[in-house]
C-alpha atoms as a PDB file:
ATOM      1  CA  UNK A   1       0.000   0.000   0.000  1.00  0.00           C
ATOM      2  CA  UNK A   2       1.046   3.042  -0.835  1.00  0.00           C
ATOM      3  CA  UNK A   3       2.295   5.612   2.200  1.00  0.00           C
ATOM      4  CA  UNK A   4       3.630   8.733   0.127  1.00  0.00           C
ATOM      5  CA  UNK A   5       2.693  10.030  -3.682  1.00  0.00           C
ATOM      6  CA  UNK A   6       4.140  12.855  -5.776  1.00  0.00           C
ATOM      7  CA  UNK A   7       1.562  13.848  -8.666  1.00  0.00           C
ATOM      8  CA  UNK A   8       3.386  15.199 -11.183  1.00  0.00           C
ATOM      9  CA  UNK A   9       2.654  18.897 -13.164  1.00  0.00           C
ATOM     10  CA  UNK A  10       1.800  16.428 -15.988  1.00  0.00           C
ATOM     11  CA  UNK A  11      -0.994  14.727 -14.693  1.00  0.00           C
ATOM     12  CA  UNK A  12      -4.244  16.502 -15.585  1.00  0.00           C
ATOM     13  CA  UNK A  13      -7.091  13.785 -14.423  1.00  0.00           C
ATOM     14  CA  UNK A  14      -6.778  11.801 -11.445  1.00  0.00           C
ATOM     15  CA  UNK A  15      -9.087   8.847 -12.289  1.00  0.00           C
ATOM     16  CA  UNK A  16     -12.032   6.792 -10.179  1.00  0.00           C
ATOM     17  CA  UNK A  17     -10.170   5.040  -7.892  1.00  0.00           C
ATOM     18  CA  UNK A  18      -6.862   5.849  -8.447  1.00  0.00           C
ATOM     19  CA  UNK A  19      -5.487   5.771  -5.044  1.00  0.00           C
ATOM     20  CA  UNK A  20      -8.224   4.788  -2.882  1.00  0.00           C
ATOM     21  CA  UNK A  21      -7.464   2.054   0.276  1.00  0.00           C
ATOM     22  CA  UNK A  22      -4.020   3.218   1.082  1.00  0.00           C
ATOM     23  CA  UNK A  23      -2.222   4.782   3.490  1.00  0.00           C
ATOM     24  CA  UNK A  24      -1.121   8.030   2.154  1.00  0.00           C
ATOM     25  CA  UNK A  25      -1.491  10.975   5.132  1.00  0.00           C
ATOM     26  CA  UNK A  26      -0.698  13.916   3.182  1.00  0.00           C
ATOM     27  CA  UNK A  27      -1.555  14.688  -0.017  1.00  0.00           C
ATOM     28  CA  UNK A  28      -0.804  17.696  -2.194  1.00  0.00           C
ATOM     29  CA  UNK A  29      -2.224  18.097  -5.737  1.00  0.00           C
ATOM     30  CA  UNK A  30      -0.739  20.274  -8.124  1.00  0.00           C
ATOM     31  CA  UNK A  31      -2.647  23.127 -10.323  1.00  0.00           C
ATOM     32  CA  UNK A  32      -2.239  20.658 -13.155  1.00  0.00           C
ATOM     33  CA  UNK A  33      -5.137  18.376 -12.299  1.00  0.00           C
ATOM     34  CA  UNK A  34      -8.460  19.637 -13.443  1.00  0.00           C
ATOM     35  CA  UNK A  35     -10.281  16.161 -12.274  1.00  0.00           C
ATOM     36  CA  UNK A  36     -10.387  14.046  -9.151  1.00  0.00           C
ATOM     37  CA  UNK A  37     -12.733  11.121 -10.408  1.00  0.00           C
ATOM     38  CA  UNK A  38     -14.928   9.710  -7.827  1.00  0.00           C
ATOM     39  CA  UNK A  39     -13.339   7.264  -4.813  1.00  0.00           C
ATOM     40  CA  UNK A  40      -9.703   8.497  -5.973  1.00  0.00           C
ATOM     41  CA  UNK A  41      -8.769   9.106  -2.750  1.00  0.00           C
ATOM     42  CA  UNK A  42     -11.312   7.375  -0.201  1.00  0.00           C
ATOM     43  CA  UNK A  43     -10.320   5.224   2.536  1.00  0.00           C
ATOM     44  CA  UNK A  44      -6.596   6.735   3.271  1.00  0.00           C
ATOM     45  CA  UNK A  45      -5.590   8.122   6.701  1.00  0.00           C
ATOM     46  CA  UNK A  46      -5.068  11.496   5.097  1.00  0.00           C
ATOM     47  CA  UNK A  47      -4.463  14.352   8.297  1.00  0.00           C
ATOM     48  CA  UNK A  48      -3.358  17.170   4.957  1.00  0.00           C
ATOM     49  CA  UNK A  49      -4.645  17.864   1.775  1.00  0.00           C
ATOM     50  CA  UNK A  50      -3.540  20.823  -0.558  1.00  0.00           C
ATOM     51  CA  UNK A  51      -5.677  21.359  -3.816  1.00  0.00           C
ATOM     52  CA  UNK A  52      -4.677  23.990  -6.103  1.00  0.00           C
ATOM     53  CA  UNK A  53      -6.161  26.604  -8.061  1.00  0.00           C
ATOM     54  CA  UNK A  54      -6.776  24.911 -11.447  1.00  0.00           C
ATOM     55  CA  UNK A  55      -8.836  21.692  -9.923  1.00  0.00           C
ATOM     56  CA  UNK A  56     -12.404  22.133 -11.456  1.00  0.00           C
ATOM     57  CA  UNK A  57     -14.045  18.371 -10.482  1.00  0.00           C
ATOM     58  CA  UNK A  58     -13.885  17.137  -7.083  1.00  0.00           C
ATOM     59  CA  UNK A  59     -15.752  13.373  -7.470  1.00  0.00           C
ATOM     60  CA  UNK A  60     -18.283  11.025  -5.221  1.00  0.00           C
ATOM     61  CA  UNK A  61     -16.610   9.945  -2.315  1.00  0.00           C
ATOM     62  CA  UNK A  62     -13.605  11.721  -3.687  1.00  0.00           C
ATOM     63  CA  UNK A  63     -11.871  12.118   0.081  1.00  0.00           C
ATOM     64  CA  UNK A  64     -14.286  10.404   2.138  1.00  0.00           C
ATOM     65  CA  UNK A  65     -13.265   7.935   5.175  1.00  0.00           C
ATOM     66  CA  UNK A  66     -10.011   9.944   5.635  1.00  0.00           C
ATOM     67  CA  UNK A  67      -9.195  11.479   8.777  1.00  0.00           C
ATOM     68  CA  UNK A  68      -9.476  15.310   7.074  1.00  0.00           C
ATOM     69  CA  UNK A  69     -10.765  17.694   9.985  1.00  0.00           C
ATOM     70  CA  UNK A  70     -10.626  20.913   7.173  1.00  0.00           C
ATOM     71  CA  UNK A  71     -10.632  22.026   3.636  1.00  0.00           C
ATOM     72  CA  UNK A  72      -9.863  25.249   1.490  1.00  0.00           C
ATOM     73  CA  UNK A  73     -11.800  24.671  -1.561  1.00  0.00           C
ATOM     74  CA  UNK A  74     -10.150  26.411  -4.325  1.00  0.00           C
ATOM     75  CA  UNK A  75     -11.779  29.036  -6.030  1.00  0.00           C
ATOM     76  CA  UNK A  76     -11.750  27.360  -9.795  1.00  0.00           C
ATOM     77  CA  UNK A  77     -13.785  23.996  -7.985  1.00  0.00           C
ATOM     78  CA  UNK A  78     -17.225  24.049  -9.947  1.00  0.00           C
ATOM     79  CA  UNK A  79     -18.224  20.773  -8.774  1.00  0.00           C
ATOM     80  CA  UNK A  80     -18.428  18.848  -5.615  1.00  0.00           C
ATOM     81  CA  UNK A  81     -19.821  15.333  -6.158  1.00  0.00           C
ATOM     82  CA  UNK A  82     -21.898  13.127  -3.485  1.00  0.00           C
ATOM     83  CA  UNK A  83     -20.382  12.583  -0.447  1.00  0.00           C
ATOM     84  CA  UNK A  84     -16.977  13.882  -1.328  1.00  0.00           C
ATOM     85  CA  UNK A  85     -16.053  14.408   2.483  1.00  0.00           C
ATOM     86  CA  UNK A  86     -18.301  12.339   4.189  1.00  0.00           C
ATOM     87  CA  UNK A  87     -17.147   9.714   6.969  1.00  0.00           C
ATOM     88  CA  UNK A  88     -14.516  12.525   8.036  1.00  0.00           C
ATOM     89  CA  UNK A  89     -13.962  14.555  11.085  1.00  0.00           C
ATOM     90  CA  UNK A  90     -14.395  18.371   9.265  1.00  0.00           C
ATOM     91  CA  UNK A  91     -15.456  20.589  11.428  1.00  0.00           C
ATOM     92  CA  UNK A  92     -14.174  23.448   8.701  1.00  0.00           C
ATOM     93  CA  UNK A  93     -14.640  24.678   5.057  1.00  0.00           C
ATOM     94  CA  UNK A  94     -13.103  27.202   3.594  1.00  0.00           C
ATOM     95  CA  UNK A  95     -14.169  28.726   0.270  1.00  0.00           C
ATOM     96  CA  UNK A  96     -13.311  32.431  -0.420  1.00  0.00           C
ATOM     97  CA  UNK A  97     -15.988  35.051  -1.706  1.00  0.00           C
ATOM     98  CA  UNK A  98     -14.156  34.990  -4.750  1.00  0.00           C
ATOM     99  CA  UNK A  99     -15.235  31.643  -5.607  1.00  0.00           C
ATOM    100  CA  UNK A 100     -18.713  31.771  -8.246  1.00  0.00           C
ATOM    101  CA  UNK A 101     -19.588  28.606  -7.768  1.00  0.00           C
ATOM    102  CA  UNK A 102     -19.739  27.322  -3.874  1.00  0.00           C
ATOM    103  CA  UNK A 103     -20.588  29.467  -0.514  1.00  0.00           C
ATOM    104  CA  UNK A 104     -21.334  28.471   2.898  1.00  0.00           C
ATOM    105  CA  UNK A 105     -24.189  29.613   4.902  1.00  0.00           C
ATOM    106  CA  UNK A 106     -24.550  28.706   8.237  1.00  0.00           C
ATOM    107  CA  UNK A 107     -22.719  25.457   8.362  1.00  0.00           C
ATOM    108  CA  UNK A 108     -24.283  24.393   4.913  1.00  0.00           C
ATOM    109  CA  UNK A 109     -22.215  24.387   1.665  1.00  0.00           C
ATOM    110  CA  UNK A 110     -24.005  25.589  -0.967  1.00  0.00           C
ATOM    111  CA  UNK A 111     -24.309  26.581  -4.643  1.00  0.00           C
ATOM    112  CA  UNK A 112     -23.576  30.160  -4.902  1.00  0.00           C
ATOM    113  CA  UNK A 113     -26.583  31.030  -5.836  1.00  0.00           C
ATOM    114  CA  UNK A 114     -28.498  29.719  -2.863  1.00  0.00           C
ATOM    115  CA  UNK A 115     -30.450  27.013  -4.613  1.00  0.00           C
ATOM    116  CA  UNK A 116     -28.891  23.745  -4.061  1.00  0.00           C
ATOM    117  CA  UNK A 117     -27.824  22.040  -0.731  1.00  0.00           C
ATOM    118  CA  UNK A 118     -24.694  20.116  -1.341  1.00  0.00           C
ATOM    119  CA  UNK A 119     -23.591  19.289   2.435  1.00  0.00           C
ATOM    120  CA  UNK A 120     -23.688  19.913   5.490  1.00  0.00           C
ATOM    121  CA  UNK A 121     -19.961  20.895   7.711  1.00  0.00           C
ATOM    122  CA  UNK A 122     -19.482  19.188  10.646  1.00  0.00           C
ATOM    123  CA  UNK A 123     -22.615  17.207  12.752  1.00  0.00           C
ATOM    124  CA  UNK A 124     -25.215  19.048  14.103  1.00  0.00           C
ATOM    125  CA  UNK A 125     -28.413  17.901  15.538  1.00  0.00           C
ATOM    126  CA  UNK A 126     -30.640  20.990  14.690  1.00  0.00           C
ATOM    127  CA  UNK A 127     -30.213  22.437  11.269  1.00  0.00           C
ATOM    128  CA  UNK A 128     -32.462  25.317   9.010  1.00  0.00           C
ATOM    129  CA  UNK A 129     -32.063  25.217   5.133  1.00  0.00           C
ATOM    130  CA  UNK A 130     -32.179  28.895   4.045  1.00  0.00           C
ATOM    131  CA  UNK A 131     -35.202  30.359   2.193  1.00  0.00           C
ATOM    132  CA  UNK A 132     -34.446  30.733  -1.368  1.00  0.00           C
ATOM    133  CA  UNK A 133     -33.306  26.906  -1.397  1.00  0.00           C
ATOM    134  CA  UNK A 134     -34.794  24.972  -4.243  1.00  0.00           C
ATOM    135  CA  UNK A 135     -32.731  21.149  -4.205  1.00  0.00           C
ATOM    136  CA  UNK A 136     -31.223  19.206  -1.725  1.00  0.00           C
ATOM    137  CA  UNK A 137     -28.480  17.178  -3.767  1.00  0.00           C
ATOM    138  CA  UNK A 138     -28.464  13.711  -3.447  1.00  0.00           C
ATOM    139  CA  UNK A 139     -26.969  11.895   0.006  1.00  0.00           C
ATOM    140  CA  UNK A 140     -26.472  15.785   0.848  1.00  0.00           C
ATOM    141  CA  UNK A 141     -27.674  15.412   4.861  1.00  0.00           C
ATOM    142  CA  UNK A 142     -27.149  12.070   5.222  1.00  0.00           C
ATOM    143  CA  UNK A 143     -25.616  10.482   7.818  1.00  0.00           C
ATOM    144  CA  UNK A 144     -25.204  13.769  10.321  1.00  0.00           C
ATOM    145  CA  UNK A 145     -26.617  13.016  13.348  1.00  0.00           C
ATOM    146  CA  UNK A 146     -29.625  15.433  12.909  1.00  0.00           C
ATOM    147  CA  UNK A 147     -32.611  15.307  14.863  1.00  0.00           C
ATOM    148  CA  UNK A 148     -34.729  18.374  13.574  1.00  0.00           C
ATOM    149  CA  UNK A 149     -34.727  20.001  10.328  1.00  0.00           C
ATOM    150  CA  UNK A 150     -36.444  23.151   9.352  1.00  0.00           C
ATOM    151  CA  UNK A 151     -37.254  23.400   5.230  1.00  0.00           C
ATOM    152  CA  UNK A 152     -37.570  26.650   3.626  1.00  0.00           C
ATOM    153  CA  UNK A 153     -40.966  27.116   1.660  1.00  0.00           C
ATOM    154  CA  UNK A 154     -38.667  27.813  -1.813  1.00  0.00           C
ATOM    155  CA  UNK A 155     -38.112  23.648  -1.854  1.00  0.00           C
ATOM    156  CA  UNK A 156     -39.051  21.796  -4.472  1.00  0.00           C
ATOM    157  CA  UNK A 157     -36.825  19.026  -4.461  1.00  0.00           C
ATOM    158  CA  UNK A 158     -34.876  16.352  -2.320  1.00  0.00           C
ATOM    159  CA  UNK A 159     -32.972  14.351  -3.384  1.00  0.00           C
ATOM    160  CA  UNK A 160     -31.611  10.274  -3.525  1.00  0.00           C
ATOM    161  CA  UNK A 161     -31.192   9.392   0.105  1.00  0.00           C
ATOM    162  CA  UNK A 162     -30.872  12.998   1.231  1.00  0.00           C
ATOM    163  CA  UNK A 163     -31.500  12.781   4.575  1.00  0.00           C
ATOM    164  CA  UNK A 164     -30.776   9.120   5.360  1.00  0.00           C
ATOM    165  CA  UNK A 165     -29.792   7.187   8.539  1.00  0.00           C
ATOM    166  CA  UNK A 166     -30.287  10.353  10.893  1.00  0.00           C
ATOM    167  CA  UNK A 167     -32.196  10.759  13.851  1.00  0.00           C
ATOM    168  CA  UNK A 168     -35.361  12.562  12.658  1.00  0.00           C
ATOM    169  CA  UNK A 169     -38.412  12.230  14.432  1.00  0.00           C
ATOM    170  CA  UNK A 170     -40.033  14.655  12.839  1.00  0.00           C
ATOM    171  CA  UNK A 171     -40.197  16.363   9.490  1.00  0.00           C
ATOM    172  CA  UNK A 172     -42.518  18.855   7.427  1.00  0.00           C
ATOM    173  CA  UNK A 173     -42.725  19.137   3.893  1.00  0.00           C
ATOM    174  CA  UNK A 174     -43.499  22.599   2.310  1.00  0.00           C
ATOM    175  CA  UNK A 175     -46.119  22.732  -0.425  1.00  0.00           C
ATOM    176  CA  UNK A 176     -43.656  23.289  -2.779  1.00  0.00           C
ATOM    177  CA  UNK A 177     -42.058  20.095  -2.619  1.00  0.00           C
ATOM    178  CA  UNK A 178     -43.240  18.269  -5.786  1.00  0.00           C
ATOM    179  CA  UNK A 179     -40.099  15.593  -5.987  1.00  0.00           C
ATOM    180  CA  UNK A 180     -38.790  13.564  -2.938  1.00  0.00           C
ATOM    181  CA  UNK A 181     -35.775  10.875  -4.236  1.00  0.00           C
ATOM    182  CA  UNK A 182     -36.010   7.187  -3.374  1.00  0.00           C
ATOM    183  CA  UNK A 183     -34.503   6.446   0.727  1.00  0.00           C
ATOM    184  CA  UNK A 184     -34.555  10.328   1.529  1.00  0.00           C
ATOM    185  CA  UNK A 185     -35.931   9.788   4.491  1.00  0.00           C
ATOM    186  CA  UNK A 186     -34.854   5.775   5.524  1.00  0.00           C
ATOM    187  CA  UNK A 187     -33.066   5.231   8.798  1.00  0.00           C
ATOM    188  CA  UNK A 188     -35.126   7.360  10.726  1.00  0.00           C
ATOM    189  CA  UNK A 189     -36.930   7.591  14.274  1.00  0.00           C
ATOM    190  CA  UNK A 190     -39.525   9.719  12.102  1.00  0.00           C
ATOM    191  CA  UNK A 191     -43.027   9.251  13.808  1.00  0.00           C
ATOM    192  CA  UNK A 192     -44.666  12.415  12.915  1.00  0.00           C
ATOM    193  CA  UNK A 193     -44.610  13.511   9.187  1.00  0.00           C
ATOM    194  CA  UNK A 194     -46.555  16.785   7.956  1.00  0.00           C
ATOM    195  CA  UNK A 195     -47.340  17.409   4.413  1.00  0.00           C
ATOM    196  CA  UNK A 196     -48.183  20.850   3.689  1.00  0.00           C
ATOM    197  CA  UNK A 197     -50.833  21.265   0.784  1.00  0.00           C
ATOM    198  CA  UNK A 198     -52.002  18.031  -0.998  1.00  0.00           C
ATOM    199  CA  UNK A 199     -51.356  15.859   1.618  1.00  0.00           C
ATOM    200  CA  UNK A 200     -51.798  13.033  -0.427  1.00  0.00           C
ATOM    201  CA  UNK A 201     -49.238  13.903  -3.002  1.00  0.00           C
ATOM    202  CA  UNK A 202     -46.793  11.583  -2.090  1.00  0.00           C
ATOM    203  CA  UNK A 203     -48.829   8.232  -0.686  1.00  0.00           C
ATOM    204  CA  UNK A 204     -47.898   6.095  -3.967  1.00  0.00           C
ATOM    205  CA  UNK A 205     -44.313   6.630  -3.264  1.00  0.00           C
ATOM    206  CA  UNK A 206     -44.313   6.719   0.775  1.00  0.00           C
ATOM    207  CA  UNK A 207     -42.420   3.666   1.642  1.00  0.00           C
ATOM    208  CA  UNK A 208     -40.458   4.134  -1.463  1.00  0.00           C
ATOM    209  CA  UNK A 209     -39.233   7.547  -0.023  1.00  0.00           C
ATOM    210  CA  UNK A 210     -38.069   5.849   3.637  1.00  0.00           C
ATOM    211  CA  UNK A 211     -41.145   6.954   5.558  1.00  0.00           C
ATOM    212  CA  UNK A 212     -42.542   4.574   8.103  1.00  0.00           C
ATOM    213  CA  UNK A 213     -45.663   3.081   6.617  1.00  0.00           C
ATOM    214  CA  UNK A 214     -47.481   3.163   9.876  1.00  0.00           C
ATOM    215  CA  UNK A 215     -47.906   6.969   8.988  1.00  0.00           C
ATOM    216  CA  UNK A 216     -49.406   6.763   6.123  1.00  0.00           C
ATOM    217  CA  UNK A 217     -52.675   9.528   5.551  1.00  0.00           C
END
């Protein structure tokens, strides 16, 4: 397994899988690379990672299980794929103003302009999305520890698994919520569940979406 890596200035895409399941600790990639492909790095003890201005794709799963307690993103980063820090210890994000893609709001990272949820930085058990919020990526909120959730009225959609295996008991869904993805809601202690406007909206897809059937209108 490896324990140390040099990426060359040559290297330009760092592909799935590359380096994932090894023992590398720090890590420093070069303005070269443009592309980390999804899992490149997962499952390493990494304590320090550098990326450069010049990385554009950051892949699923890209740096999860890796003992990471903080990132700077870089300001060229346009995407950030599912669960790309997840299974970590961060506790801190930093992205600069200057960066038109990605901001952070309140412990939530977020498309610049305000209208997709991609994660959530650090655990918390009480969260609020902001108003103006429209999607809640895939896997975004998964996994965090959270036991109430407040959703802004501008919602329309959440996503695959999006707020999976927390500790929810109870959740509202705003009127304007017309898609909810398979599992967003599965691995939950949910046993109240509000749906604002047709409440019957989603009763074809209820189990499907992770809520417990016993609560069923």
């Amino acid at each position: 397994m490896l324990e140390e890596l040099i990426i060359p200035y040559s290297v330009k895409t760092i592909e799935d899988f590359a380096f994932s399941s090894n023992r590398l600790t720090n890590l420093i990639i070069p303005s070269s690379v443009s592309t980390i492909g999804n899992f490149a790095f997962c499952d390493n003890p990494l304590s320090s990672l550098t990326l450069s201005n010049g990385l554009k794709i950051i892949g699923d799963r890209a740096f999860s299980n890796t003992e990471l307690t903080n990132i700077v993103i870089p300001d060229s980063v346009s995407s950030i794929g599912n669960y790309a820090f997840d299974y970590n210890l961060i506790n801190d994000i930093t992205i600069s103003d200057k960066n038109p893609y990605f901001k952070i709001d309140n412990n939530i990272l977020l498309t610049k302009d305000n209208k997709t949820v991609v994660a959530l930085i650090g655990r918390h058990e009480s969260i609020t999305i902001p108003e103006g919020v429209t999607t809640i990526n895939d896997f975004a909120l998964s996994d965090y520890g959270l036991k109430s959730v407040i959703l802004p009225d501008s919602l329309t959609t959440i996503g695959y698994a999006a707020f999976s295996s927390n500790l929810l008991k109870s959740i509202t869904i705003p009127s304007n919520v017309t898609t909810i993805g398979n599992g967003a809601f599965t691995a939950n202690d949910l046993n109240e569940i509000i749906i604002q406007g047709d409440s019957n909206r989603f009763n074809d897809l209820w189990e499907i979406i992770g809520f417990p059937i016993e609560l069923k209108p």
